[in-house]
PDB file of N, CA and C in Angstrom:
ATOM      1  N   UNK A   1     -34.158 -11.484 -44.531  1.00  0.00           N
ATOM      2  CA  UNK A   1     -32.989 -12.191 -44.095  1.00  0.00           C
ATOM      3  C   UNK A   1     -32.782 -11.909 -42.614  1.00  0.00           C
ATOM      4  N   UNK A   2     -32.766 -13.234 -41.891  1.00  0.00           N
ATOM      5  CA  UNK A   2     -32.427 -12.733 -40.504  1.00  0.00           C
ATOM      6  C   UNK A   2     -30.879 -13.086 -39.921  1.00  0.00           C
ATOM      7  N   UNK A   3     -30.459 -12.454 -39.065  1.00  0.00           N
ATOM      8  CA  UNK A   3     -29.363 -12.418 -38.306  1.00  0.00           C
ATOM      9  C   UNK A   3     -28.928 -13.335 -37.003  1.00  0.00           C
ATOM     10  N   UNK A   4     -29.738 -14.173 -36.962  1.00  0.00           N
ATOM     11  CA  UNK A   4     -30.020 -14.468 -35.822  1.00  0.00           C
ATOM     12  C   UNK A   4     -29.093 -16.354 -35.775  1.00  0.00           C
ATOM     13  N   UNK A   5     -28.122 -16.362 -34.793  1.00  0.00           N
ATOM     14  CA  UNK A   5     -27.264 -17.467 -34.742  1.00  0.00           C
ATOM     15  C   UNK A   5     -26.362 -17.351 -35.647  1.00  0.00           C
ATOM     16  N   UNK A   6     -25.824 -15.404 -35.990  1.00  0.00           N
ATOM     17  CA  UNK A   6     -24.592 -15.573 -36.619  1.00  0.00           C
ATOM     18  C   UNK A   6     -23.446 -14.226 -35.519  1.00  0.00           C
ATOM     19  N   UNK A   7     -22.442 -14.608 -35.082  1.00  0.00           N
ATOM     20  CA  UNK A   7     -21.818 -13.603 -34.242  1.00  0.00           C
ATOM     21  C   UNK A   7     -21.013 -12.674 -35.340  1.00  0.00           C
ATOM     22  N   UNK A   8     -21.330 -11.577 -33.718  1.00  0.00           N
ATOM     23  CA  UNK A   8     -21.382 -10.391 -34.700  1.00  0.00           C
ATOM     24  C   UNK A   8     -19.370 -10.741 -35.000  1.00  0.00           C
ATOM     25  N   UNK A   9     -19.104  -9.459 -36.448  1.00  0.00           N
ATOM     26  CA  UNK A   9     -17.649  -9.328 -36.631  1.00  0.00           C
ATOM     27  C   UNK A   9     -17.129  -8.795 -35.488  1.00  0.00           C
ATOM     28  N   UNK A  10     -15.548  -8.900 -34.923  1.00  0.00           N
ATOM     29  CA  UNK A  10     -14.657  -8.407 -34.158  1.00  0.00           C
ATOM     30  C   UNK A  10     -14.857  -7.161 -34.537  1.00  0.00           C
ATOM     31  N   UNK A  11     -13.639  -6.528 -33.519  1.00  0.00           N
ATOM     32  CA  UNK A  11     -13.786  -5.136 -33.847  1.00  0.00           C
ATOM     33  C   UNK A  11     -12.580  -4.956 -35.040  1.00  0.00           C
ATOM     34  N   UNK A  12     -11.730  -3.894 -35.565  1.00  0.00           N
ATOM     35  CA  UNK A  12     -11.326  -3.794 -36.809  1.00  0.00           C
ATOM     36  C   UNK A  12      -9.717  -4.329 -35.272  1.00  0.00           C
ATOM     37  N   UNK A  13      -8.613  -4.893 -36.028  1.00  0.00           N
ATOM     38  CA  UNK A  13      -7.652  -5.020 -35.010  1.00  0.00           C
ATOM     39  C   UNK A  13      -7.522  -6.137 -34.120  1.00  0.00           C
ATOM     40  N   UNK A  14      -8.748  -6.734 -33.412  1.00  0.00           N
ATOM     41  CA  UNK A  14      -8.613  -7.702 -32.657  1.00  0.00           C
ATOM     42  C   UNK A  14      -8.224  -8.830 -33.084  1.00  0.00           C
ATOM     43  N   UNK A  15      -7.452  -9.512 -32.116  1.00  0.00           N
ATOM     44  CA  UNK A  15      -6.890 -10.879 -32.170  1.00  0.00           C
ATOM     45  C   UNK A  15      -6.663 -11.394 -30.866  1.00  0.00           C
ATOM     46  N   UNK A  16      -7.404 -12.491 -31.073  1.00  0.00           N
ATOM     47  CA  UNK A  16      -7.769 -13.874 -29.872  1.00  0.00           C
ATOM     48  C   UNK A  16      -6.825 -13.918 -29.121  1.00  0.00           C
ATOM     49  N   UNK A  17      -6.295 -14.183 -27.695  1.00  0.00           N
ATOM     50  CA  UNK A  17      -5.370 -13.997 -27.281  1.00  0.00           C
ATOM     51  C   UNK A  17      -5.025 -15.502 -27.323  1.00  0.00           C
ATOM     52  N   UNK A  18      -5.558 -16.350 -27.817  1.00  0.00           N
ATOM     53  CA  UNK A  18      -4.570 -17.596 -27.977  1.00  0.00           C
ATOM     54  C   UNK A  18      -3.919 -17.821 -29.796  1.00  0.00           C
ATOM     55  N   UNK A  19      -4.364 -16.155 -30.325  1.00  0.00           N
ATOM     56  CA  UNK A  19      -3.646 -15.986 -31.637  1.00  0.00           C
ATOM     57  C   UNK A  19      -2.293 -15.233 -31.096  1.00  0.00           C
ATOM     58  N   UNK A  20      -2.072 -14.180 -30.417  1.00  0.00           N
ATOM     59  CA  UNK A  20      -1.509 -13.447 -29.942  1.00  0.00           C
ATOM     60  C   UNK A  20       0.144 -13.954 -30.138  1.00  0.00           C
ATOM     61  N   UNK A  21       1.600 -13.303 -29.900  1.00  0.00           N
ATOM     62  CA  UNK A  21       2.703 -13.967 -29.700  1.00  0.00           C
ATOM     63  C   UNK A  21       3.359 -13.905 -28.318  1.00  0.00           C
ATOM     64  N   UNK A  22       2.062 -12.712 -27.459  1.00  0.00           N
ATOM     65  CA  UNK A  22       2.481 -12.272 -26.440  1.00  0.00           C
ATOM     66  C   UNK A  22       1.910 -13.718 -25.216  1.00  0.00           C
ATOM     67  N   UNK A  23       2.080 -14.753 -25.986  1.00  0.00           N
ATOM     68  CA  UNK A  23       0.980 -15.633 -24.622  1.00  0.00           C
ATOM     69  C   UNK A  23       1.681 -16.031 -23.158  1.00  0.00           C
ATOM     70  N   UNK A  24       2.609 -15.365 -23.498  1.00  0.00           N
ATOM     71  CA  UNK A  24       3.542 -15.673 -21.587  1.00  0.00           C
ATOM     72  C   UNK A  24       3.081 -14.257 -21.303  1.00  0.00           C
ATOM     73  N   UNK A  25       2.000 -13.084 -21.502  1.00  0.00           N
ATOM     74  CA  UNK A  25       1.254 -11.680 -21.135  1.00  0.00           C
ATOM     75  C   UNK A  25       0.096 -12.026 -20.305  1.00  0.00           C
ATOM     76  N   UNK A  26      -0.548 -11.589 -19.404  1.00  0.00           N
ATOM     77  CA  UNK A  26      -2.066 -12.093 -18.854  1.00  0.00           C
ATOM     78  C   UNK A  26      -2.343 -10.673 -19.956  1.00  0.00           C
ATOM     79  N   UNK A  27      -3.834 -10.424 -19.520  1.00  0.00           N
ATOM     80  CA  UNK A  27      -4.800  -9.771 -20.433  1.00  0.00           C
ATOM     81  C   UNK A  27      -4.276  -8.403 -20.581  1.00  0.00           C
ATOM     82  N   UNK A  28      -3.947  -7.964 -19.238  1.00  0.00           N
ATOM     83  CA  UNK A  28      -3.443  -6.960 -18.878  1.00  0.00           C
ATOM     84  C   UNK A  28      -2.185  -6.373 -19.413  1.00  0.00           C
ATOM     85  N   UNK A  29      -1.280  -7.390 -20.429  1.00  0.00           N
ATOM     86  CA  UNK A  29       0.156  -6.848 -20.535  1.00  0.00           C
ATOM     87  C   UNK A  29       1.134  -6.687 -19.729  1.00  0.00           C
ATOM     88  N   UNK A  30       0.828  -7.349 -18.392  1.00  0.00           N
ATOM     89  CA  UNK A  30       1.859  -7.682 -17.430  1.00  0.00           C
ATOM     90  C   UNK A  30       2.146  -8.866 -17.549  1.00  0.00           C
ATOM     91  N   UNK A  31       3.970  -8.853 -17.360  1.00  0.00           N
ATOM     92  CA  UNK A  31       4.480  -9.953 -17.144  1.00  0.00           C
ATOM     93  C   UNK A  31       4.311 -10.870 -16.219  1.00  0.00           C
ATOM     94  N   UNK A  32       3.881 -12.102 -16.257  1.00  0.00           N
ATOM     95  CA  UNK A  32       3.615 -13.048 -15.161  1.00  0.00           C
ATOM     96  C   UNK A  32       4.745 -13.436 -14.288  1.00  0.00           C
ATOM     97  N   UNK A  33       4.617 -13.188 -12.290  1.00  0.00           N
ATOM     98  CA  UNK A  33       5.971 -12.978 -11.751  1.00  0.00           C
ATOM     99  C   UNK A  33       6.899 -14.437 -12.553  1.00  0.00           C
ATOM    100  N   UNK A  34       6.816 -15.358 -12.846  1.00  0.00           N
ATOM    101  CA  UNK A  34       7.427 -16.614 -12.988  1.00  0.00           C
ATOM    102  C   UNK A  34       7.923 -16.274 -13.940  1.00  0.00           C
ATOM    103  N   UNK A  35       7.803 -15.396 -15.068  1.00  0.00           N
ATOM    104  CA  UNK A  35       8.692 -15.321 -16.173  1.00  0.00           C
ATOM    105  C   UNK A  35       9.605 -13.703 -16.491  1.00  0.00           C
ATOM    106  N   UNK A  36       9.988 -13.437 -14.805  1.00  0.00           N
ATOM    107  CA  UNK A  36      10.668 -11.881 -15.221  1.00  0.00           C
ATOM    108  C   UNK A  36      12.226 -12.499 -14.806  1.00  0.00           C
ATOM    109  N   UNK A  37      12.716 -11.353 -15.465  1.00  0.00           N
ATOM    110  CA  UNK A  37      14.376 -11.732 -15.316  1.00  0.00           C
ATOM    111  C   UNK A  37      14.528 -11.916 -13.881  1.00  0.00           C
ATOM    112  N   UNK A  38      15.986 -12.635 -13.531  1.00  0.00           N
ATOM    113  CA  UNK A  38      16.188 -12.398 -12.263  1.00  0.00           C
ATOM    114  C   UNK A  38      16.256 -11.220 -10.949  1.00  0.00           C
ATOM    115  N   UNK A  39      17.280 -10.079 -12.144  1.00  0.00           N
ATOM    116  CA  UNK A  39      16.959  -8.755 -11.602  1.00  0.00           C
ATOM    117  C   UNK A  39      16.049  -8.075 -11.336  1.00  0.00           C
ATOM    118  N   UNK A  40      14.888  -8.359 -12.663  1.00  0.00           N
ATOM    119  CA  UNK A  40      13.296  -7.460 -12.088  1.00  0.00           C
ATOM    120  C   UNK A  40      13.022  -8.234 -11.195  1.00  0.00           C
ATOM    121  N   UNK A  41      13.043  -9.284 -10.741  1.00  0.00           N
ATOM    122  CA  UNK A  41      12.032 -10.368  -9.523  1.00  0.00           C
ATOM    123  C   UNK A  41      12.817  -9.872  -8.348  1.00  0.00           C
ATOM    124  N   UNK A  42      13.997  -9.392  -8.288  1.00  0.00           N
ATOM    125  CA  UNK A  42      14.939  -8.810  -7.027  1.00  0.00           C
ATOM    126  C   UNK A  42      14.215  -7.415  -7.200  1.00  0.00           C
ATOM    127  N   UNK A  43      14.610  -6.552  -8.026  1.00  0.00           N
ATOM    128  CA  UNK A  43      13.831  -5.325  -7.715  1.00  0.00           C
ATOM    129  C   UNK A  43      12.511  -5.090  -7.422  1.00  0.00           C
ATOM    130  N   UNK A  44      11.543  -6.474  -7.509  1.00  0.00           N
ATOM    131  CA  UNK A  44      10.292  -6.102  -7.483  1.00  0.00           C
ATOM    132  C   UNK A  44       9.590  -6.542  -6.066  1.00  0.00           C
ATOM    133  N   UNK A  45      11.070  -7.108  -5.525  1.00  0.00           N
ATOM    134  CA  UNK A  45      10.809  -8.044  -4.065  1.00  0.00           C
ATOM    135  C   UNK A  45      11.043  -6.697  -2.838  1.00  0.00           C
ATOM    136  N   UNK A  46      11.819  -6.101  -3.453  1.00  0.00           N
ATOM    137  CA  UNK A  46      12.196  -4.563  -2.626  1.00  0.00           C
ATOM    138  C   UNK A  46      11.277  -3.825  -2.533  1.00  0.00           C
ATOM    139  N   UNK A  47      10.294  -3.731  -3.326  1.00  0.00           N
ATOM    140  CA  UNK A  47       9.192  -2.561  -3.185  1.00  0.00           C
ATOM    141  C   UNK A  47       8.146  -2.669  -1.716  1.00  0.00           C
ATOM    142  N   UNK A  48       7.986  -1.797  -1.070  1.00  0.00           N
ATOM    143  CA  UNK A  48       7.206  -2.311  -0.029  1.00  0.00           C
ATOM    144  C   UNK A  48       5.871  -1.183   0.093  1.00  0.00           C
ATOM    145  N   UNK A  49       4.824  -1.793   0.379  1.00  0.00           N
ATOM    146  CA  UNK A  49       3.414  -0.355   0.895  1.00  0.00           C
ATOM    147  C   UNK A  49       4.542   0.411   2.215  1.00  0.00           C
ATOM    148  N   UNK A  50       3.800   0.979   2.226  1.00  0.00           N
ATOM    149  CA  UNK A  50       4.249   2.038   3.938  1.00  0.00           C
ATOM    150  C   UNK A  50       2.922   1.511   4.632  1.00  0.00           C
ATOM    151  N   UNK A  51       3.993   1.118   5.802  1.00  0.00           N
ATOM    152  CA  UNK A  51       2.395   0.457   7.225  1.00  0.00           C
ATOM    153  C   UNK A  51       2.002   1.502   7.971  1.00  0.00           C
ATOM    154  N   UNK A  52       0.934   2.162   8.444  1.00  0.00           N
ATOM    155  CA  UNK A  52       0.213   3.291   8.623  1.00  0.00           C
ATOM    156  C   UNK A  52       0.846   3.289  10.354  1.00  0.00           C
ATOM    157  N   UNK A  53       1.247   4.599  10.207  1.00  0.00           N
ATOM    158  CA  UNK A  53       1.562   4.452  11.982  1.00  0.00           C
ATOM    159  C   UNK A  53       0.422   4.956  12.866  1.00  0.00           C
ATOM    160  N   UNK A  54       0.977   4.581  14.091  1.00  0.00           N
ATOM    161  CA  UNK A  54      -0.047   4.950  15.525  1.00  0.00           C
ATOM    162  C   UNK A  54       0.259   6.638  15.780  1.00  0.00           C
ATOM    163  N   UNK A  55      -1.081   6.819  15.571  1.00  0.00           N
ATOM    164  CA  UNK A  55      -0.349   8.654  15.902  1.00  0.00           C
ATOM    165  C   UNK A  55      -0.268   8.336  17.513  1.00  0.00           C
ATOM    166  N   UNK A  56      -0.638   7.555  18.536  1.00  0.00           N
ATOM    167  CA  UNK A  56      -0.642   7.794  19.967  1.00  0.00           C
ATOM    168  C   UNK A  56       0.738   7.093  20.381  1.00  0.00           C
ATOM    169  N   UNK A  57       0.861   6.565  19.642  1.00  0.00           N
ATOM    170  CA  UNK A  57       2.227   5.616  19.890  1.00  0.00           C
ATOM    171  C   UNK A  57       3.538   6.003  18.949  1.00  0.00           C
ATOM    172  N   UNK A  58       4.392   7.233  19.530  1.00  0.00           N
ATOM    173  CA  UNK A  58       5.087   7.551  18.298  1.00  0.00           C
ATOM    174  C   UNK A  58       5.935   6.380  17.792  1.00  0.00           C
ATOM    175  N   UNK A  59       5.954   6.057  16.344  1.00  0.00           N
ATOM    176  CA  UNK A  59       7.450   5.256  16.193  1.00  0.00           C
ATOM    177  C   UNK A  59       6.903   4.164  15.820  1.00  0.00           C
ATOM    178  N   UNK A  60       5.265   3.107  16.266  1.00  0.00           N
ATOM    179  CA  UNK A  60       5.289   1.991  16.485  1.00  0.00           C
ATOM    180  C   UNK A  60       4.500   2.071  15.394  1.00  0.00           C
ATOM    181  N   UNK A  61       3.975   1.276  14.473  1.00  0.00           N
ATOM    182  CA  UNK A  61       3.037   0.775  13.726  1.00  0.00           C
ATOM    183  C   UNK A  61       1.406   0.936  14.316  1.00  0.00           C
ATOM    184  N   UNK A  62       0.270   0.814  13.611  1.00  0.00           N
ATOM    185  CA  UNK A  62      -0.808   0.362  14.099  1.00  0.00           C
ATOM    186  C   UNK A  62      -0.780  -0.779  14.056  1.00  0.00           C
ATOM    187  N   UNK A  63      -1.427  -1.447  14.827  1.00  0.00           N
ATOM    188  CA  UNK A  63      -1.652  -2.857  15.465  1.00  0.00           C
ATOM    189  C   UNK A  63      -3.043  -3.243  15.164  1.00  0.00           C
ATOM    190  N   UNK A  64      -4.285  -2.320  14.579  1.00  0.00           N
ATOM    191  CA  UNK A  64      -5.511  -2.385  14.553  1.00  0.00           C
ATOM    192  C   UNK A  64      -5.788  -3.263  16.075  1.00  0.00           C
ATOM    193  N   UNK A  65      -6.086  -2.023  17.497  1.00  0.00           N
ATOM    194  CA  UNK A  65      -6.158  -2.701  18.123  1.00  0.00           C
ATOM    195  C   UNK A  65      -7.677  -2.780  18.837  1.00  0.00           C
ATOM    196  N   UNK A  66      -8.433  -2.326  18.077  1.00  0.00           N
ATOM    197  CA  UNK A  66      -9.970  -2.059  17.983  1.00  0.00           C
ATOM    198  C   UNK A  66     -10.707  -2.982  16.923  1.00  0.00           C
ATOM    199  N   UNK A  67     -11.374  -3.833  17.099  1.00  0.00           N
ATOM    200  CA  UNK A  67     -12.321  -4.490  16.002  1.00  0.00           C
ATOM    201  C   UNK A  67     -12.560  -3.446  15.131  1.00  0.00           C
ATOM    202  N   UNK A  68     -12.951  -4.029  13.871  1.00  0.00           N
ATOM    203  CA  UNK A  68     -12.917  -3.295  12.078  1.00  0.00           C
ATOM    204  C   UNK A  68     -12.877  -1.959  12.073  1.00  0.00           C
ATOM    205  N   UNK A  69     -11.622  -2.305  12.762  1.00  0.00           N
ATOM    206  CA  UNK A  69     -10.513  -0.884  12.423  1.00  0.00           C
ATOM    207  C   UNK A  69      -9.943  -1.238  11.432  1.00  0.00           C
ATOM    208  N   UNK A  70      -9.530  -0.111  10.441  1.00  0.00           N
ATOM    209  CA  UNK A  70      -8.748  -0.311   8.745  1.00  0.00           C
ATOM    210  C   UNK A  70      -7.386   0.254   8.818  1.00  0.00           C
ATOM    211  N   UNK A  71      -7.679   1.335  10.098  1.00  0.00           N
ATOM    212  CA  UNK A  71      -6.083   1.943  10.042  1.00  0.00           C
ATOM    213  C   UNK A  71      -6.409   3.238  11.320  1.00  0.00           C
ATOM    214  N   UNK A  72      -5.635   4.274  11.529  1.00  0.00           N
ATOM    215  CA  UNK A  72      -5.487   5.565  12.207  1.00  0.00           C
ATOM    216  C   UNK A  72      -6.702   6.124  11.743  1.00  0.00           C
ATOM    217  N   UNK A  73      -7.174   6.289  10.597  1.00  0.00           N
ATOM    218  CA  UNK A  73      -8.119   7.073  10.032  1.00  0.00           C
ATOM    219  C   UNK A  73      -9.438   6.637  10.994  1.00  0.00           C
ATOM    220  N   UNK A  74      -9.975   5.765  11.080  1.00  0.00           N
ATOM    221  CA  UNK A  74     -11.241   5.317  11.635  1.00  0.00           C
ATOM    222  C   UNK A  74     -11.093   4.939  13.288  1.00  0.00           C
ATOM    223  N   UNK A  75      -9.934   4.834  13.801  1.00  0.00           N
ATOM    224  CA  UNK A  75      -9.785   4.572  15.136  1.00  0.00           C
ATOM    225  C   UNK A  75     -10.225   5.843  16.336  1.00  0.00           C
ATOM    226  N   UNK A  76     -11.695   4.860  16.922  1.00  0.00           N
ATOM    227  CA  UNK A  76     -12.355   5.709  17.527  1.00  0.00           C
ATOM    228  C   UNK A  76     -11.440   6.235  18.746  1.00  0.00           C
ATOM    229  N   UNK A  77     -10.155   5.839  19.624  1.00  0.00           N
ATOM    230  CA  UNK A  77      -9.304   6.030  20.429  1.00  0.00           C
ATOM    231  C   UNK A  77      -8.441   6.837  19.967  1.00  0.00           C
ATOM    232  N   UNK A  78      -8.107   7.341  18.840  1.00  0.00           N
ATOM    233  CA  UNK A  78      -7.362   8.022  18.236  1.00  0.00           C
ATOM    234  C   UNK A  78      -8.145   9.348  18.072  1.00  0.00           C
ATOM    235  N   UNK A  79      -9.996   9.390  17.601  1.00  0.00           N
ATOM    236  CA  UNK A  79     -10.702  10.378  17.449  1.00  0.00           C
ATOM    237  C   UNK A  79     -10.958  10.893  18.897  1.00  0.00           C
ATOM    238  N   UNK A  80     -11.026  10.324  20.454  1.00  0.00           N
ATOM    239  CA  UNK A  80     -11.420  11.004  20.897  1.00  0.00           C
ATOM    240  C   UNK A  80     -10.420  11.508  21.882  1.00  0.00           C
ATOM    241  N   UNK A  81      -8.835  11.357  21.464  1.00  0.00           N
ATOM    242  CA  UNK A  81      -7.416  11.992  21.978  1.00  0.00           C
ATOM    243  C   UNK A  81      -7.365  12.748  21.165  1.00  0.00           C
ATOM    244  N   UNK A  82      -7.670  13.297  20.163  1.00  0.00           N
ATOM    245  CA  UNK A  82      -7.437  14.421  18.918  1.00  0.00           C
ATOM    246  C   UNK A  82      -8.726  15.676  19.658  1.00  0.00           C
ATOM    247  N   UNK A  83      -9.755  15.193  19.961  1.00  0.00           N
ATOM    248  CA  UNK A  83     -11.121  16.235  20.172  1.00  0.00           C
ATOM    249  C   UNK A  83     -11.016  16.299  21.038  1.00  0.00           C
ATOM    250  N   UNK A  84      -9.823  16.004  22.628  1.00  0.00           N
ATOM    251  CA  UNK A  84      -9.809  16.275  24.094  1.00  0.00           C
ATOM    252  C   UNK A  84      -8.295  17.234  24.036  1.00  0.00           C
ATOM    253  N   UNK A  85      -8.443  18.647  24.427  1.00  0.00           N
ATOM    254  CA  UNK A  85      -7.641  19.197  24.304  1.00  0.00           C
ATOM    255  C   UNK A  85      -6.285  18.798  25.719  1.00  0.00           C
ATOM    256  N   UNK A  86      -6.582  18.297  26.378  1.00  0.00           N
ATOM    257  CA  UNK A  86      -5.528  17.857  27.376  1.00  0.00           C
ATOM    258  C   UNK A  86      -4.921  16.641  26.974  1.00  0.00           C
ATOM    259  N   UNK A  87      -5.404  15.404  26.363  1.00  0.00           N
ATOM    260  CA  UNK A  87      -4.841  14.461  26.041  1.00  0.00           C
ATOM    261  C   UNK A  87      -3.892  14.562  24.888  1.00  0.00           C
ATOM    262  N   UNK A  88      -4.702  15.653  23.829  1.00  0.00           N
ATOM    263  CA  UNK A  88      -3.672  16.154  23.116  1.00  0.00           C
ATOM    264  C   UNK A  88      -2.053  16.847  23.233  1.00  0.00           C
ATOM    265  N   UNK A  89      -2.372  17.581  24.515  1.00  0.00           N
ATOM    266  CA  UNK A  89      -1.407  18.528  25.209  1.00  0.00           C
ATOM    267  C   UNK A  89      -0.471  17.060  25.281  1.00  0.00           C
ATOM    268  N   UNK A  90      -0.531  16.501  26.220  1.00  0.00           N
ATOM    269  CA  UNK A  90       0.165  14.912  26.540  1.00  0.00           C
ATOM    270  C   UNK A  90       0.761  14.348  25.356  1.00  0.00           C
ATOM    271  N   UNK A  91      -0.092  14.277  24.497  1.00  0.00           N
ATOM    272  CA  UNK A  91       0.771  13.716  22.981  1.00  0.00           C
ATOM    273  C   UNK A  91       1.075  14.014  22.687  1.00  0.00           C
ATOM    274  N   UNK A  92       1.284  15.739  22.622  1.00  0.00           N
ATOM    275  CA  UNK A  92       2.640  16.406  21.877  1.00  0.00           C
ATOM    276  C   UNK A  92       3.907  16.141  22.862  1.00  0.00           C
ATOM    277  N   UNK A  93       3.516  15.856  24.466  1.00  0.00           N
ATOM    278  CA  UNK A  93       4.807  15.920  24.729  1.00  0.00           C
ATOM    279  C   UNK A  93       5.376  14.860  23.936  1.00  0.00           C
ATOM    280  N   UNK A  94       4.856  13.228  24.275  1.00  0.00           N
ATOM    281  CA  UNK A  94       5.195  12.531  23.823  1.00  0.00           C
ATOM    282  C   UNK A  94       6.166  12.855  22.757  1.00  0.00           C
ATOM    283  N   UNK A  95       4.913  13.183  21.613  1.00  0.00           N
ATOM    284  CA  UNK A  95       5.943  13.198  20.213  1.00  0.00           C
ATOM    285  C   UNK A  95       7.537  13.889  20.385  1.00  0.00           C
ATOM    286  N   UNK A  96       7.107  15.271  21.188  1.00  0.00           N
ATOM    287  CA  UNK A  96       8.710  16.071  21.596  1.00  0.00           C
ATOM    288  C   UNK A  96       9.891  15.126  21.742  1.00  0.00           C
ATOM    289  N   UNK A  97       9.008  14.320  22.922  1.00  0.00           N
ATOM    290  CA  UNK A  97      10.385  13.403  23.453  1.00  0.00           C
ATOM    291  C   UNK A  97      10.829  12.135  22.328  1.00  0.00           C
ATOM    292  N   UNK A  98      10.211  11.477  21.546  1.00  0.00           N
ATOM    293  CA  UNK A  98      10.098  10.453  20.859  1.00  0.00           C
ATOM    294  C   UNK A  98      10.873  11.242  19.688  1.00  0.00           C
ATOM    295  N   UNK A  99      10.905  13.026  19.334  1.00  0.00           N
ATOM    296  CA  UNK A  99      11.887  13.431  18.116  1.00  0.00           C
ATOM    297  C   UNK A  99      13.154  13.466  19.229  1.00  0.00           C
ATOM    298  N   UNK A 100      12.845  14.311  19.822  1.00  0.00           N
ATOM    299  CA  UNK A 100      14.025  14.345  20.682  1.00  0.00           C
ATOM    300  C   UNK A 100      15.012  13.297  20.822  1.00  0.00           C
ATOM    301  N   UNK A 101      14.349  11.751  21.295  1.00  0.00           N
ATOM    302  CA  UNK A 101      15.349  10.525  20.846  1.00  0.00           C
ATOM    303  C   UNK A 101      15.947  10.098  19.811  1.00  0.00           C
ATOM    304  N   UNK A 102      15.485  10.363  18.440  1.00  0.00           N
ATOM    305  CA  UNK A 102      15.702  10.320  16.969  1.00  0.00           C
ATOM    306  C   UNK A 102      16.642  11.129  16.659  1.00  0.00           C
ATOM    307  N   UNK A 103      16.485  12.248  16.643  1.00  0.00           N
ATOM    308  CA  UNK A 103      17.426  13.256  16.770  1.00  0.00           C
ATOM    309  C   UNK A 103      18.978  12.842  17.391  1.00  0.00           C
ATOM    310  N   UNK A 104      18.885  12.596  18.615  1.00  0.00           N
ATOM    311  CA  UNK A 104      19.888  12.668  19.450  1.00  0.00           C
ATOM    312  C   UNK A 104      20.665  10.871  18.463  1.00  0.00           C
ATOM    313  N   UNK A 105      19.612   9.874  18.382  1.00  0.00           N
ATOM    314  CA  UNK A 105      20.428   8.373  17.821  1.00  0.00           C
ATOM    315  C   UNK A 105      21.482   9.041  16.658  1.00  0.00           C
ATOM    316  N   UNK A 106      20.359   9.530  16.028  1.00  0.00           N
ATOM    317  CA  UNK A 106      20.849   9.937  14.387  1.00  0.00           C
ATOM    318  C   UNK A 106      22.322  10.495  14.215  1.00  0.00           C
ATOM    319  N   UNK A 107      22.166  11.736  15.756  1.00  0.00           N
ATOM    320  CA  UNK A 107      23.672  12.790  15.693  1.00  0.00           C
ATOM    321  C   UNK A 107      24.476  11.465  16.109  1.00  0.00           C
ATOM    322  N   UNK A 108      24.119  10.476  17.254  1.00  0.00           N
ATOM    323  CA  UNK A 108      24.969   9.605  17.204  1.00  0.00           C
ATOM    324  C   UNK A 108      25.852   8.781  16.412  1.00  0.00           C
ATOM    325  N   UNK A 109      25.067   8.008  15.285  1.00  0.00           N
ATOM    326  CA  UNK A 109      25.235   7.375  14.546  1.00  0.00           C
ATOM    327  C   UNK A 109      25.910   7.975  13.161  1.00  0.00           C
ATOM    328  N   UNK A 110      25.690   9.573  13.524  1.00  0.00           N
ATOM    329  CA  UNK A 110      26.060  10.180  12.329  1.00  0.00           C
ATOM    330  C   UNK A 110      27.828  10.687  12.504  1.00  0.00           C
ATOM    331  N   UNK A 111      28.356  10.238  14.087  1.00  0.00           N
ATOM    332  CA  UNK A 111      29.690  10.815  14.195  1.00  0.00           C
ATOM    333  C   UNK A 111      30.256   9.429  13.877  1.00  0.00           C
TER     334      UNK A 111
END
């Protein structure tokens, strides 16, 4: 007896997902954005990544301002102000002065 042009059984449990009751689910069991309450689609509009900052530029974002640059991590202008001990010296002032302004808004804003 051969086997051959008959598919094999499911596994013990499975059901077709166009048997399913979950069919407003993708495969995954996430809700599709078009069918969440109003409140989750507001709370889910709030969530944001964090944008990678410029360590040379305190405060500002990276700009990727080097071709296939991905972020701070790979930016060859960033690697060779980190491995020059004077340029470094310079960027801490920077940073000093750039907390120093933060500081001083904050006590402002905080009276």
């Amino acid at each position: 007896m051969t086997t051959q042009g008959v598919a094999p059984k499911p596994p013990v449990g499975y059901r077709p997902p166009w048997e399913t009751s979950r069919a407003s689910q993708t495969h995954d069991n996430q809700v599709r954005p078009n069918q969440l309450t109003p409140e989750e689609r507001a709370r889910r509009s709030k969530v944001r990544k964090a944008a990678p900052r410029c360590p040379l530029r305190p405060g500002e974002p990276c700009t990727l301002c080097q071709p296939f640059v991905t972020g701070p991590q790979d930016c060859q202008t960033v690697r060779v102000v980190m491995e020059d001990p004077e340029l470094r010296a310079i960027l801490a002032e920077k940073r000093r002065a750039y907390n120093e302004r933060i500081r001083a808004r904050r006590a402002q804003n905080a009276d």
